[in-house]
N, C-alpha and C. Protein backbone atom coordinates (compact mmCIF):
# COMPACT_ATOMS: atom_id res chain seq x y z
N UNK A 1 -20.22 -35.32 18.21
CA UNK A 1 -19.13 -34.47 17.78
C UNK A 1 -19.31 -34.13 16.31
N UNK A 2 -19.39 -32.78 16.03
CA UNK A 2 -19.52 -32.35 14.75
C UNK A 2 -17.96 -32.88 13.48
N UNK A 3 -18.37 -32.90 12.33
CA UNK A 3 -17.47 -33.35 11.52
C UNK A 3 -16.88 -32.13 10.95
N UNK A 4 -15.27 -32.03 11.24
CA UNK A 4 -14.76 -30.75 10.70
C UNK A 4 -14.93 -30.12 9.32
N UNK A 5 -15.02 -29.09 8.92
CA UNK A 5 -15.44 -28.59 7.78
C UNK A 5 -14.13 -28.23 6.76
N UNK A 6 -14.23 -28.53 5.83
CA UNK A 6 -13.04 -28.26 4.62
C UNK A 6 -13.13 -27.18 3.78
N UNK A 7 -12.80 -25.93 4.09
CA UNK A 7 -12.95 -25.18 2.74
C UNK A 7 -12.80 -25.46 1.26
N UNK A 8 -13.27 -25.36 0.41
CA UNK A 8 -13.49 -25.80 -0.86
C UNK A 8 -12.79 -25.23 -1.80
N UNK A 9 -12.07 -26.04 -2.74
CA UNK A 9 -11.66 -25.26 -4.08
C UNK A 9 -12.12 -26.39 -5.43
N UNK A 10 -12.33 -25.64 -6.06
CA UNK A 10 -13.67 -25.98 -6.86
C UNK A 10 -12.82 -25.96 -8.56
N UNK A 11 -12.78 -27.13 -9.21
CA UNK A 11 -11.81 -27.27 -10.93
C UNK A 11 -12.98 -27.68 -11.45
N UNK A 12 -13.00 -27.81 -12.95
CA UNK A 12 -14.33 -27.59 -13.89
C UNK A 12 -14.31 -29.17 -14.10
N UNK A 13 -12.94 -30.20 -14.10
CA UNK A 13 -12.86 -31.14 -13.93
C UNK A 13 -11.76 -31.44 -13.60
N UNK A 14 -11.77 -33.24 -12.50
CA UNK A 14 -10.37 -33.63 -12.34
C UNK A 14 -9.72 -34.53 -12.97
N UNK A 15 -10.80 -34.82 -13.89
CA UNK A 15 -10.39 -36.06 -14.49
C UNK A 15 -8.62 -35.48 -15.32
N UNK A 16 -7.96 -36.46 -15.46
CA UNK A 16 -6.71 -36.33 -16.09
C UNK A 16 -5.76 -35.47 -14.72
N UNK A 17 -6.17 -35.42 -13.67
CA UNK A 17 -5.65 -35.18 -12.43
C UNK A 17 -5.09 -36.37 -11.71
N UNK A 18 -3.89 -36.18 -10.52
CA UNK A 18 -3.94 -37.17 -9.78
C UNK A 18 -4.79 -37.32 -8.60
N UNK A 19 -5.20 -35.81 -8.52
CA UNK A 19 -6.42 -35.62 -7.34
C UNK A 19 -7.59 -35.89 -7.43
N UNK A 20 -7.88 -36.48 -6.16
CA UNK A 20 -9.43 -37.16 -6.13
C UNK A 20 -10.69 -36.20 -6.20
N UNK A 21 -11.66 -36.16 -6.41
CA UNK A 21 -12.79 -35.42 -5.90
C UNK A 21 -13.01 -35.71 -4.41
N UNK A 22 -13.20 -34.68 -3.85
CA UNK A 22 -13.64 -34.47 -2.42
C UNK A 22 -12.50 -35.08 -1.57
N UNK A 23 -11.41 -34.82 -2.06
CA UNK A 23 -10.09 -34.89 -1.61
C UNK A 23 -9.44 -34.00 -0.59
N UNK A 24 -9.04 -34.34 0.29
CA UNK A 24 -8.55 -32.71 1.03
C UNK A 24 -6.82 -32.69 0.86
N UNK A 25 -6.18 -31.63 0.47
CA UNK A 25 -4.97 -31.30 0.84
C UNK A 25 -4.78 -30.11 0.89
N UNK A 26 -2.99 -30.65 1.14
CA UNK A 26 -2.59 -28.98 1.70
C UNK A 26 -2.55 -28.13 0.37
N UNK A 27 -2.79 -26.71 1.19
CA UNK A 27 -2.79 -25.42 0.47
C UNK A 27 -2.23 -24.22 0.55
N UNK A 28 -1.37 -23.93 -0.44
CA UNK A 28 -0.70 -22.48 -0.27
C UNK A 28 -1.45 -21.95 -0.89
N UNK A 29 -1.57 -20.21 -0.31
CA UNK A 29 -1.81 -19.28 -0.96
C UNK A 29 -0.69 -17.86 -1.34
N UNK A 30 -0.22 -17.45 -1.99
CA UNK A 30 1.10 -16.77 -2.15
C UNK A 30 1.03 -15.46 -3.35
N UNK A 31 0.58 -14.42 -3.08
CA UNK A 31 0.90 -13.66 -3.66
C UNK A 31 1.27 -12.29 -3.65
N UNK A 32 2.39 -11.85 -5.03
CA UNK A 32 2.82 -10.99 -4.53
C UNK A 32 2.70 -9.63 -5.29
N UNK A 33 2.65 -8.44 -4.60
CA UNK A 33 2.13 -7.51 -4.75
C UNK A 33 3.31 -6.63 -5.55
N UNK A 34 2.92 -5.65 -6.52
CA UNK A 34 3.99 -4.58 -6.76
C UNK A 34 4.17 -3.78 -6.29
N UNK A 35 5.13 -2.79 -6.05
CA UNK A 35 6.34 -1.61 -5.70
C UNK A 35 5.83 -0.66 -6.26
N UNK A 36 4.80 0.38 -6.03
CA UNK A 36 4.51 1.48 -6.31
C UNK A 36 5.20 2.59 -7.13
N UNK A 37 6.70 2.35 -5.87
CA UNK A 37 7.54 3.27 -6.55
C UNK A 37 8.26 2.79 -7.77
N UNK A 38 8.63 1.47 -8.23
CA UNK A 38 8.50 0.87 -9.44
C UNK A 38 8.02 0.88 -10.22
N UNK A 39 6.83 1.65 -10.15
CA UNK A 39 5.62 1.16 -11.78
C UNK A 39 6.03 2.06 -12.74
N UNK A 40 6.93 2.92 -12.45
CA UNK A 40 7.00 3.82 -13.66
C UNK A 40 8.45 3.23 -14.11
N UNK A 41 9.07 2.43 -13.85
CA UNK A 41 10.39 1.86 -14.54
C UNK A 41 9.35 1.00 -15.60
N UNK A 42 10.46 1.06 -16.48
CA UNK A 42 9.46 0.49 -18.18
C UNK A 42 9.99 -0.91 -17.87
N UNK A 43 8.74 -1.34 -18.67
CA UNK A 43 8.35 -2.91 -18.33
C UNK A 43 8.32 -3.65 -17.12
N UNK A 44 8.10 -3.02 -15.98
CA UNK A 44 7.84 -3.68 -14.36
C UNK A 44 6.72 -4.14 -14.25
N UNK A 45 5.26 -3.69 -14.52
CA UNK A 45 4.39 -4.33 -14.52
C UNK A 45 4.20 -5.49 -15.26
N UNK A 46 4.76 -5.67 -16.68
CA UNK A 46 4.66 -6.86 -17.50
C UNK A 46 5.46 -7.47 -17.12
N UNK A 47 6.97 -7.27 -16.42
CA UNK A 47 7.87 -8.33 -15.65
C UNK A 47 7.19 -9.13 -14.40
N UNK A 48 6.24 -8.13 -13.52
CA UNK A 48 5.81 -8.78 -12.04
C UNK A 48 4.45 -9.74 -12.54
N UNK A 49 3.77 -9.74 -13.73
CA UNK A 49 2.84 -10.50 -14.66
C UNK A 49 3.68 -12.08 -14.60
N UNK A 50 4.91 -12.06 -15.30
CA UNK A 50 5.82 -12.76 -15.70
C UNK A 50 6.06 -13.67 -14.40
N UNK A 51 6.69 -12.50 -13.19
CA UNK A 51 7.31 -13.14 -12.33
C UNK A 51 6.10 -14.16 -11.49
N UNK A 52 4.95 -13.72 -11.46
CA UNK A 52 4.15 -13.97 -10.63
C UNK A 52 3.83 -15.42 -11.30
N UNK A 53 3.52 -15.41 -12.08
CA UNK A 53 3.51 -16.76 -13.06
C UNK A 53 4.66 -18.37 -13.11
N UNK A 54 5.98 -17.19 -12.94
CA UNK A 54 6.93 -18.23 -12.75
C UNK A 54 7.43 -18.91 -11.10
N UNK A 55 7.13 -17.50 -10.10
CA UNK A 55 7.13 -18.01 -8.95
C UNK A 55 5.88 -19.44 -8.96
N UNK A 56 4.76 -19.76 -9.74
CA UNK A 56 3.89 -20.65 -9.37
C UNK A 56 4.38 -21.98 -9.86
N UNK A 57 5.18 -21.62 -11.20
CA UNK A 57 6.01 -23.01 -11.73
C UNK A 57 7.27 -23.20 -10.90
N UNK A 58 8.21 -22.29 -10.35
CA UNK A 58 8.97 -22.30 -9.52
C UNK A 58 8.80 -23.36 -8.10
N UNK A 59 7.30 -22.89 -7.44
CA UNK A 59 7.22 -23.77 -6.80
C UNK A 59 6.64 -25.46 -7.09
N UNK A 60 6.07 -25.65 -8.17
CA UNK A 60 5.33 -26.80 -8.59
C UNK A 60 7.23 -27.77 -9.01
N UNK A 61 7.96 -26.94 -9.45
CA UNK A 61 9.50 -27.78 -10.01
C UNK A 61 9.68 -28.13 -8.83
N UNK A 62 10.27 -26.93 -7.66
CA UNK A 62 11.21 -27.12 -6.52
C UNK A 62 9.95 -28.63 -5.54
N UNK A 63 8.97 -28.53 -5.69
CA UNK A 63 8.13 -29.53 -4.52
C UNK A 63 7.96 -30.45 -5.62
N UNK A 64 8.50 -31.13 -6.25
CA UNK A 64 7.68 -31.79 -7.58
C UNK A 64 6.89 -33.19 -7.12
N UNK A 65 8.02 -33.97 -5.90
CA UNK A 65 7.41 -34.87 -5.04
C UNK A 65 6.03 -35.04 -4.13
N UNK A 66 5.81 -34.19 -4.15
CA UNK A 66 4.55 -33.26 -3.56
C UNK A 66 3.56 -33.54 -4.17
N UNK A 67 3.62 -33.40 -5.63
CA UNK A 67 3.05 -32.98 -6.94
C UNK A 67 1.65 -32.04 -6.89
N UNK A 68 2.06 -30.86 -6.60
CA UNK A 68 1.21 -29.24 -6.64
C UNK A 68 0.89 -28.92 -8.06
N UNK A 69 -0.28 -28.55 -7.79
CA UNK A 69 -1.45 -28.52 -8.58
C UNK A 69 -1.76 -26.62 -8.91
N UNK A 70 -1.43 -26.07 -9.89
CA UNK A 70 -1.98 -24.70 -9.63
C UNK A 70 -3.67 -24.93 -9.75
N UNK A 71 -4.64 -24.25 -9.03
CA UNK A 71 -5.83 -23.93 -8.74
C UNK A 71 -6.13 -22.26 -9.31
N UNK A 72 -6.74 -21.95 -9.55
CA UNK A 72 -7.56 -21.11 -10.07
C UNK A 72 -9.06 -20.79 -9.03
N UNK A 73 -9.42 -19.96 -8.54
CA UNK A 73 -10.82 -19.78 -8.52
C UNK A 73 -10.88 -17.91 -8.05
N UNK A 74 -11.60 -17.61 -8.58
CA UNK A 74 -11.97 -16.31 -8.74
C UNK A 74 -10.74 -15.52 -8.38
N UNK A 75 -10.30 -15.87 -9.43
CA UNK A 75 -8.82 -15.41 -9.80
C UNK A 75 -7.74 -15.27 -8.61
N UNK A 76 -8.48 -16.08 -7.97
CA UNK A 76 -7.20 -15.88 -7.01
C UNK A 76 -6.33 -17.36 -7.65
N UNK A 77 -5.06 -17.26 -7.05
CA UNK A 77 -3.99 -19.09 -7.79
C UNK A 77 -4.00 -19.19 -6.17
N UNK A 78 -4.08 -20.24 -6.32
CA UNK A 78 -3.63 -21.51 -4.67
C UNK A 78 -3.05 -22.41 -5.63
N UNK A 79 -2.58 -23.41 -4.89
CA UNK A 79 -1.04 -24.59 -5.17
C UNK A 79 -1.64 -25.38 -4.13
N UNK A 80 -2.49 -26.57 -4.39
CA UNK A 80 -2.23 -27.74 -3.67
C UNK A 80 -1.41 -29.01 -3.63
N UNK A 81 -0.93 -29.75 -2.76
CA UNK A 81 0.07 -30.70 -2.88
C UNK A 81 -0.73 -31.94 -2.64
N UNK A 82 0.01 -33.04 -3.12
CA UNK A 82 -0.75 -34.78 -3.09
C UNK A 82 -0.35 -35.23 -2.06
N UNK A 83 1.07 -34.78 -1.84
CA UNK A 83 1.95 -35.64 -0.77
C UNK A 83 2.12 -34.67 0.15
N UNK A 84 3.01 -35.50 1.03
CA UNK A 84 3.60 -35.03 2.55
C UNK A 84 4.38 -34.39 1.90
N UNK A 85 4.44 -32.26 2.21
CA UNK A 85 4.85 -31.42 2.09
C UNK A 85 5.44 -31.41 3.55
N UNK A 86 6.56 -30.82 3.79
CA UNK A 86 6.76 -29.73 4.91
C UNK A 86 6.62 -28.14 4.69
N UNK A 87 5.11 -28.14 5.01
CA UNK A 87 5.08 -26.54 4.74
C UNK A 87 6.16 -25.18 5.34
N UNK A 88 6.71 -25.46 6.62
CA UNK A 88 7.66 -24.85 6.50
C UNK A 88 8.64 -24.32 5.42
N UNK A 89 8.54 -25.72 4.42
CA UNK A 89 9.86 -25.39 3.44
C UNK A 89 9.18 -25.04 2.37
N UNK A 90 7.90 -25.00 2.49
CA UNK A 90 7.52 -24.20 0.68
C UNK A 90 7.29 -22.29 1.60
N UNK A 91 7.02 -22.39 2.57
CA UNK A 91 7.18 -20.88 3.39
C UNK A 91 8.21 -20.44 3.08
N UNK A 92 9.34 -21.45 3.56
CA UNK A 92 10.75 -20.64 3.47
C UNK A 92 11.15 -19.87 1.74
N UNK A 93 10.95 -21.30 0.83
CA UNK A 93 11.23 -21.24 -0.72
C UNK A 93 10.12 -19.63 -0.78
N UNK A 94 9.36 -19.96 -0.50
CA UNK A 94 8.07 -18.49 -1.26
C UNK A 94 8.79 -16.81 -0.57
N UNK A 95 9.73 -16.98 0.70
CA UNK A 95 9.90 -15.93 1.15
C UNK A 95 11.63 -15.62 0.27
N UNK A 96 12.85 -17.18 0.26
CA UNK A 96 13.59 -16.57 -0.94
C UNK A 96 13.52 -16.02 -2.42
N UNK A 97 12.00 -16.54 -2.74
CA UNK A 97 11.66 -16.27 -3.91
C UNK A 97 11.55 -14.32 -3.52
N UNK A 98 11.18 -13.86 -2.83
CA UNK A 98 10.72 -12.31 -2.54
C UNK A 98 11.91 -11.57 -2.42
N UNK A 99 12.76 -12.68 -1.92
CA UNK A 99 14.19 -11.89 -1.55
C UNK A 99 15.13 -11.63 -2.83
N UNK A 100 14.82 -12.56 -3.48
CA UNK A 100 15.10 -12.50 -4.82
C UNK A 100 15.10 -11.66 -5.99
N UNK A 101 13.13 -11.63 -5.69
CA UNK A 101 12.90 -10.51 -6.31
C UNK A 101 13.02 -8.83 -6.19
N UNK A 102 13.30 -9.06 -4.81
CA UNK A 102 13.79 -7.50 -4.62
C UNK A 102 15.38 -7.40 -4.62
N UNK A 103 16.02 -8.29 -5.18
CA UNK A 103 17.71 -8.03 -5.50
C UNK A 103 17.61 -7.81 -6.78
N UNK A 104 16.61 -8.51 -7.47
CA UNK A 104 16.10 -7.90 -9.10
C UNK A 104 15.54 -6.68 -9.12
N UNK A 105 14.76 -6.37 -8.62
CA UNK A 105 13.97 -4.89 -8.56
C UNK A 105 14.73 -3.55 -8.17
N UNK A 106 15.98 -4.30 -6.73
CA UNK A 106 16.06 -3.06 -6.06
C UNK A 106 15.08 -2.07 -5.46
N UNK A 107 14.18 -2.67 -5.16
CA UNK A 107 12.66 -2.22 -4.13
C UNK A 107 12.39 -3.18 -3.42
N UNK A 108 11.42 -2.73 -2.37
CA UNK A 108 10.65 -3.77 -1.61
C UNK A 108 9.40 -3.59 -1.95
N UNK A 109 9.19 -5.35 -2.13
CA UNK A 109 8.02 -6.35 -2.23
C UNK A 109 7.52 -6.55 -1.06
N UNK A 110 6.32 -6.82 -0.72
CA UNK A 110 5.47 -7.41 -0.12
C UNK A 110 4.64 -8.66 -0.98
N UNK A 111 4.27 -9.59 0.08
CA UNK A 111 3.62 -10.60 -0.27
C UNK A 111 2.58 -11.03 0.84
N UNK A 112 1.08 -11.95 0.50
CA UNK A 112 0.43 -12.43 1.62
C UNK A 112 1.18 -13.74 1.37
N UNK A 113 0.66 -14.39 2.38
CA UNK A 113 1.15 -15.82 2.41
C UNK A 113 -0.07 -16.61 3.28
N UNK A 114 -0.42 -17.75 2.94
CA UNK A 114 -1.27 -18.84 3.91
C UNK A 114 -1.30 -19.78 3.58
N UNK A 115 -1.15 -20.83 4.23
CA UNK A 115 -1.21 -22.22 4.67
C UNK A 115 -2.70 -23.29 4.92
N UNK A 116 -3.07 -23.58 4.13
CA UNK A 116 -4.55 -24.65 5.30
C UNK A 116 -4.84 -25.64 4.51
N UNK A 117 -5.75 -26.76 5.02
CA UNK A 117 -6.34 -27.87 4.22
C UNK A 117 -7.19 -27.14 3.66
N UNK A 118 -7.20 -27.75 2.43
CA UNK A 118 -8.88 -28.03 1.75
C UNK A 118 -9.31 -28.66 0.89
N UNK A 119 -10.67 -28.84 0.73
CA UNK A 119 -11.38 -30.04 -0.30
C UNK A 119 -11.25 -29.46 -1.41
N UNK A 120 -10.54 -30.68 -2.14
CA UNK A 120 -10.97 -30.20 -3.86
C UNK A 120 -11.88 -31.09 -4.03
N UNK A 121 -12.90 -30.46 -5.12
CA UNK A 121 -13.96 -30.76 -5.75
C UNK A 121 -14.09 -30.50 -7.12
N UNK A 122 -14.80 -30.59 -7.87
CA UNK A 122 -15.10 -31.21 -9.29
C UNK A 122 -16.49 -29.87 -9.09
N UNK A 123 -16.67 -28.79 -10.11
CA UNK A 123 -18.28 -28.30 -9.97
C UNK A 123 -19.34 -29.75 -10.47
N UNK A 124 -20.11 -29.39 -10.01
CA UNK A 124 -21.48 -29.79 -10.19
C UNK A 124 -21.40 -31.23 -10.03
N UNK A 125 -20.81 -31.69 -9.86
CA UNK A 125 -20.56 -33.26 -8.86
C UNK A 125 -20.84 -33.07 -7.42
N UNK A 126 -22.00 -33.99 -7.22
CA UNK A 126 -22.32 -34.48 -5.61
C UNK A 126 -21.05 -34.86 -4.63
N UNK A 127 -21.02 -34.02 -3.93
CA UNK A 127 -20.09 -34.53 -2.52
C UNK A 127 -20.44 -36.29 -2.32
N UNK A 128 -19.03 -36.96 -2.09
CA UNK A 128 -19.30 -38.69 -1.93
C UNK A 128 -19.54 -38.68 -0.84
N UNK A 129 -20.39 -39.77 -0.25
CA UNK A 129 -21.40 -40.04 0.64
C UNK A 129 -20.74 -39.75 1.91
N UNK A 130 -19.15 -40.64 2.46
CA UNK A 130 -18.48 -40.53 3.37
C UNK A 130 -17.86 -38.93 3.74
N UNK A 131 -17.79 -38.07 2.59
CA UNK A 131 -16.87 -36.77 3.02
C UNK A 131 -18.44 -35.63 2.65
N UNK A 132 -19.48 -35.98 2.83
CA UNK A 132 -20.51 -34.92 2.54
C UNK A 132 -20.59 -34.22 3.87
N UNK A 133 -20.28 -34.46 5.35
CA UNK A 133 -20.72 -34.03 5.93
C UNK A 133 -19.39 -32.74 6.46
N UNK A 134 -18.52 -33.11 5.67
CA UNK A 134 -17.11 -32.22 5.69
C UNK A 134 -17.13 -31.33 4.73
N UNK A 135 -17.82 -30.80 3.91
CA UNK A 135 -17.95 -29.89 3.18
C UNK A 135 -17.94 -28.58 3.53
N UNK A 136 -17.51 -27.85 3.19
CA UNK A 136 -17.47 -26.47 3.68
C UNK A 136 -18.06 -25.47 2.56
N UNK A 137 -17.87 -23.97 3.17
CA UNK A 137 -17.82 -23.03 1.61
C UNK A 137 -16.71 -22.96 0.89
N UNK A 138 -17.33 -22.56 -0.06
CA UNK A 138 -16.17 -22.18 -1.21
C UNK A 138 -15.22 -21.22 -0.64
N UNK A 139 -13.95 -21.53 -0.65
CA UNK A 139 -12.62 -20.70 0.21
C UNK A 139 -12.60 -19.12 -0.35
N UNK A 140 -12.83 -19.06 -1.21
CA UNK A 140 -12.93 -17.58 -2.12
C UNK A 140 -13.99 -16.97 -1.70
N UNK A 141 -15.15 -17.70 -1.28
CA UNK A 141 -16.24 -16.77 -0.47
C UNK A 141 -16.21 -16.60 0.65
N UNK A 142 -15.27 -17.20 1.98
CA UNK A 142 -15.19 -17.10 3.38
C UNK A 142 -14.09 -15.77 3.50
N UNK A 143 -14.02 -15.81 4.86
CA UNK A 143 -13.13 -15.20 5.60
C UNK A 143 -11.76 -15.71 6.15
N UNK A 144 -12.12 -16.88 5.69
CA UNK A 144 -10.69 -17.85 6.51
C UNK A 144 -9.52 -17.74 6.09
N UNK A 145 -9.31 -17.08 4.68
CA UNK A 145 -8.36 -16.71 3.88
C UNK A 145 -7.76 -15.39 4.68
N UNK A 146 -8.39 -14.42 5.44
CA UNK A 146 -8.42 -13.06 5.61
C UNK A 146 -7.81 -13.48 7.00
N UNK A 147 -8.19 -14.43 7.47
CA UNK A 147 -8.16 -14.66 9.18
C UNK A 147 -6.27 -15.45 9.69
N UNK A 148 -6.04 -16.27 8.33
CA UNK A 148 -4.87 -16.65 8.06
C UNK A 148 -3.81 -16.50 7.66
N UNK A 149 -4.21 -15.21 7.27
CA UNK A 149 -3.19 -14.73 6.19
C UNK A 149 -2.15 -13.38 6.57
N UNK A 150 -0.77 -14.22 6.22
CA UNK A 150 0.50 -14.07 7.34
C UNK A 150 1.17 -13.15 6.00
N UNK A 151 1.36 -11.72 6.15
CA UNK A 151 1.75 -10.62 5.42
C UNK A 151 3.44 -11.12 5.65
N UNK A 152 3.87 -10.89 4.07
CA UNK A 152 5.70 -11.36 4.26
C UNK A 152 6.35 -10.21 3.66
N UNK A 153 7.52 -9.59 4.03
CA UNK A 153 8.34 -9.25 3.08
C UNK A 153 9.95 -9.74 3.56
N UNK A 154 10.42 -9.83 2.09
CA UNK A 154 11.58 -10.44 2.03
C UNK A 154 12.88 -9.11 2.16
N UNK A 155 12.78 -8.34 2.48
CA UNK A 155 14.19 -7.15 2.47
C UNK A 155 15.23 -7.76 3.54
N UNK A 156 14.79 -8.70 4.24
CA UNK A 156 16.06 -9.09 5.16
C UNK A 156 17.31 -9.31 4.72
N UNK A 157 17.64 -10.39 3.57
CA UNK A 157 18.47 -10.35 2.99
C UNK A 157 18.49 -10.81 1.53
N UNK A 158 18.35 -9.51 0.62
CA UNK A 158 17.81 -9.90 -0.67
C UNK A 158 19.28 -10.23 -1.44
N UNK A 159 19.14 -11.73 -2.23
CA UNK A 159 19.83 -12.09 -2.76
C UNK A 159 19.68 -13.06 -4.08
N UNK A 160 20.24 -13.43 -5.17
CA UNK A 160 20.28 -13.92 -6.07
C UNK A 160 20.27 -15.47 -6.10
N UNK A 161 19.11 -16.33 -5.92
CA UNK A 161 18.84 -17.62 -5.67
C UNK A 161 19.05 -18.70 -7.31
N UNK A 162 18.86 -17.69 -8.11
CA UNK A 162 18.60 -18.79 -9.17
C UNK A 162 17.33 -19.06 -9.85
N UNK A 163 16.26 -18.42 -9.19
CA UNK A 163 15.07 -19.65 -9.15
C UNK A 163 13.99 -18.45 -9.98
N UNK A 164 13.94 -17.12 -10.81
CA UNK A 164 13.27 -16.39 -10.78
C UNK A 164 14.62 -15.68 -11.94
N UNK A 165 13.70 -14.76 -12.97
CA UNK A 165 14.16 -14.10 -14.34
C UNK A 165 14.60 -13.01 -13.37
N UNK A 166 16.04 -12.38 -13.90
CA UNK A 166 16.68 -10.89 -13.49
C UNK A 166 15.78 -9.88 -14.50
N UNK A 167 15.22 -8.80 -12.90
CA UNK A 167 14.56 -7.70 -14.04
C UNK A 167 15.31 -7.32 -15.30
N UNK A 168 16.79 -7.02 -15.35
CA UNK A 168 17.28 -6.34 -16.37
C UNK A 168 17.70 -7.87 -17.70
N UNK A 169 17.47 -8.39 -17.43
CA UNK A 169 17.23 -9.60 -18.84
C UNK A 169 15.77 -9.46 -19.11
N UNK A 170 15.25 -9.36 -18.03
CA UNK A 170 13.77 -9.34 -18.91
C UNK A 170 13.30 -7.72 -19.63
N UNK A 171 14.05 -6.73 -19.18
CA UNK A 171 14.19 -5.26 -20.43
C UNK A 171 14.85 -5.54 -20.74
N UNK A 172 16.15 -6.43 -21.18
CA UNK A 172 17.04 -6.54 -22.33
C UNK A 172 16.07 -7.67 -23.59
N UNK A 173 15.18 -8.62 -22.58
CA UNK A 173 14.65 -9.44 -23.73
C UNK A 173 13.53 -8.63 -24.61
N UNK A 174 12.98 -7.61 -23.66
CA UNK A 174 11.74 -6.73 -24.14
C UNK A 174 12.53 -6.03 -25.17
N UNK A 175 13.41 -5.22 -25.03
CA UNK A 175 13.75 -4.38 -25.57
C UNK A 175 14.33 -4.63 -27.11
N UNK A 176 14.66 -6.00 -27.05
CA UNK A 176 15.57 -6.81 -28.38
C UNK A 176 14.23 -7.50 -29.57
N UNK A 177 13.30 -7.78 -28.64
CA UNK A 177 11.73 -7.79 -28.93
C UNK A 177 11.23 -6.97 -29.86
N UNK A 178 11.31 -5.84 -29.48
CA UNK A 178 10.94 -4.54 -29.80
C UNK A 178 11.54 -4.43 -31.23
N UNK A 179 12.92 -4.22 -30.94
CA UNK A 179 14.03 -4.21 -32.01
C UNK A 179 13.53 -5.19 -33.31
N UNK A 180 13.49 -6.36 -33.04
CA UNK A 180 12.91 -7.33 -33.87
C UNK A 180 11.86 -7.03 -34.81
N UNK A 181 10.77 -6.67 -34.01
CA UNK A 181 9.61 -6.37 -34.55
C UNK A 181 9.76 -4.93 -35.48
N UNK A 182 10.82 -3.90 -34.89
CA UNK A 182 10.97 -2.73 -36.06
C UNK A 182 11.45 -3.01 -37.57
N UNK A 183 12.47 -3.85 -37.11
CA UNK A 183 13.12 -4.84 -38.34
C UNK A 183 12.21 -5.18 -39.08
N UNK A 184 11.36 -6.33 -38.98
CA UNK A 184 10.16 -6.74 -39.33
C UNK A 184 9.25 -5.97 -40.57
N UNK A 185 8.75 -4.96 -39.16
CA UNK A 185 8.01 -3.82 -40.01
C UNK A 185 9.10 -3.15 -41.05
N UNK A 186 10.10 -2.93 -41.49
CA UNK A 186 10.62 -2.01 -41.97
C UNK A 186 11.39 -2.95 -43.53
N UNK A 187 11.28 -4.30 -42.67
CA UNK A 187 11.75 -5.21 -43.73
C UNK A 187 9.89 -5.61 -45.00
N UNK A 188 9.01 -5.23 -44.14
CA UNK A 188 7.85 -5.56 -45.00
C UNK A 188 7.85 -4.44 -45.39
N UNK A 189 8.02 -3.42 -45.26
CA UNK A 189 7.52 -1.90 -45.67
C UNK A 189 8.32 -1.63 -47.07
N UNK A 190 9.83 -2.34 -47.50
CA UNK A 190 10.67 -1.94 -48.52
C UNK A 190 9.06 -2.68 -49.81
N UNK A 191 9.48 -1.52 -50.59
CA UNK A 191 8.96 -2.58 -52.10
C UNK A 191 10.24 -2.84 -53.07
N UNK A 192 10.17 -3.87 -53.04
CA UNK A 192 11.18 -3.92 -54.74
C UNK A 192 10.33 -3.82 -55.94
N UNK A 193 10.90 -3.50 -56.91
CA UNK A 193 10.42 -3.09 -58.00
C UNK A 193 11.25 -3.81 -59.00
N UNK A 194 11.08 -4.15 -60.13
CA UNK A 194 11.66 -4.76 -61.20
C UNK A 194 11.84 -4.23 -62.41
């Protein structure tokens, strides 16, 4: 009987991690896409930058027992967990997070979403003797991502959770930003004279 294979996600090191090398856990993948018809409202693209960022701390707070890990690899972010997750409930949290964001936006979002094990690894460290024969490819170079991956949108019932910045605070913070910085310039620009 062949030994099942682990898709791979690959950190430059783990040391100062609680995760092992050649470790397998669970894995979300979650991201979400912008509103076309949105991009021309000022500051949406630097808000969905923002949001996309905080949905990843969003979920690392709400599972903290878990203790999820953001991942990195060819720019895609995955979130692995240490502990017994019920993935159901980081599904559910990732789809109020969408619903959310489109009670902020007033548009619809789309998002992918997927679920699976996989090995974390350390680059250029040898697979340990017992989990070498479970090695897989690197998840960013397969298809298994493509084959799993469960398209979400949240318009069912978009509502105000808590858990995610209101677009219009984040153009009131841009905008006061802005303000600041004219000040600034205009406060260096005076000369006094004596």
């Amino acid at each position: 009987m062949a030994d099942k294979k682990y898709p791979v996600l690959y950190a430059t090191s783990v040391k100062g991690t609680i995760f092992r090398h050649c470790g397998v856990y669970n894995t979300i993948y979650f991201n979400i896409y912008n509103n076309k018809e949105l991009e021309d409202k000022p500051y949406y693209l630097e808000y969905m930058d923002e949001t996309r960022e905080e949905v990843y701390k969003a979920i690392q707070n709400k599972f903290t027992m878990s203790q999820p890990l953001k991942v990195t690899n060819d720019h895609k972010v995955f979130i692995i967990f240490r502990g017994n997750v019920d993935m159901r409930d980081v599904k559910t949290f990732c789809k109020m997070m969408l619903q959310e964001l489109e009670y902020f936006t007033e548009g619809i979002h789309t998002a992918d979403y997927a679920e699976l094990e996989t090995m974390f690894m350390e680059i250029g460290r040898a697979p340990s003797f017992l989990k070498a024969s479970k090695v897989g490819e690197k998840l960013t170079q397969t298809d298994i991502l493509d084959k799993i991956m469960v398209h979400m949108d949240g318009h069912d019932q978009p509502q105000d959770n808590g858990c995610l910045t209101p677009y219009t605070d984040y153009v009131d913070f841009k905008e006061e930003e802005k303000r600041q910085n004219l000040k600034k310039e205009e406060l260096e620009e005076e000369v006094v004279e004596w």
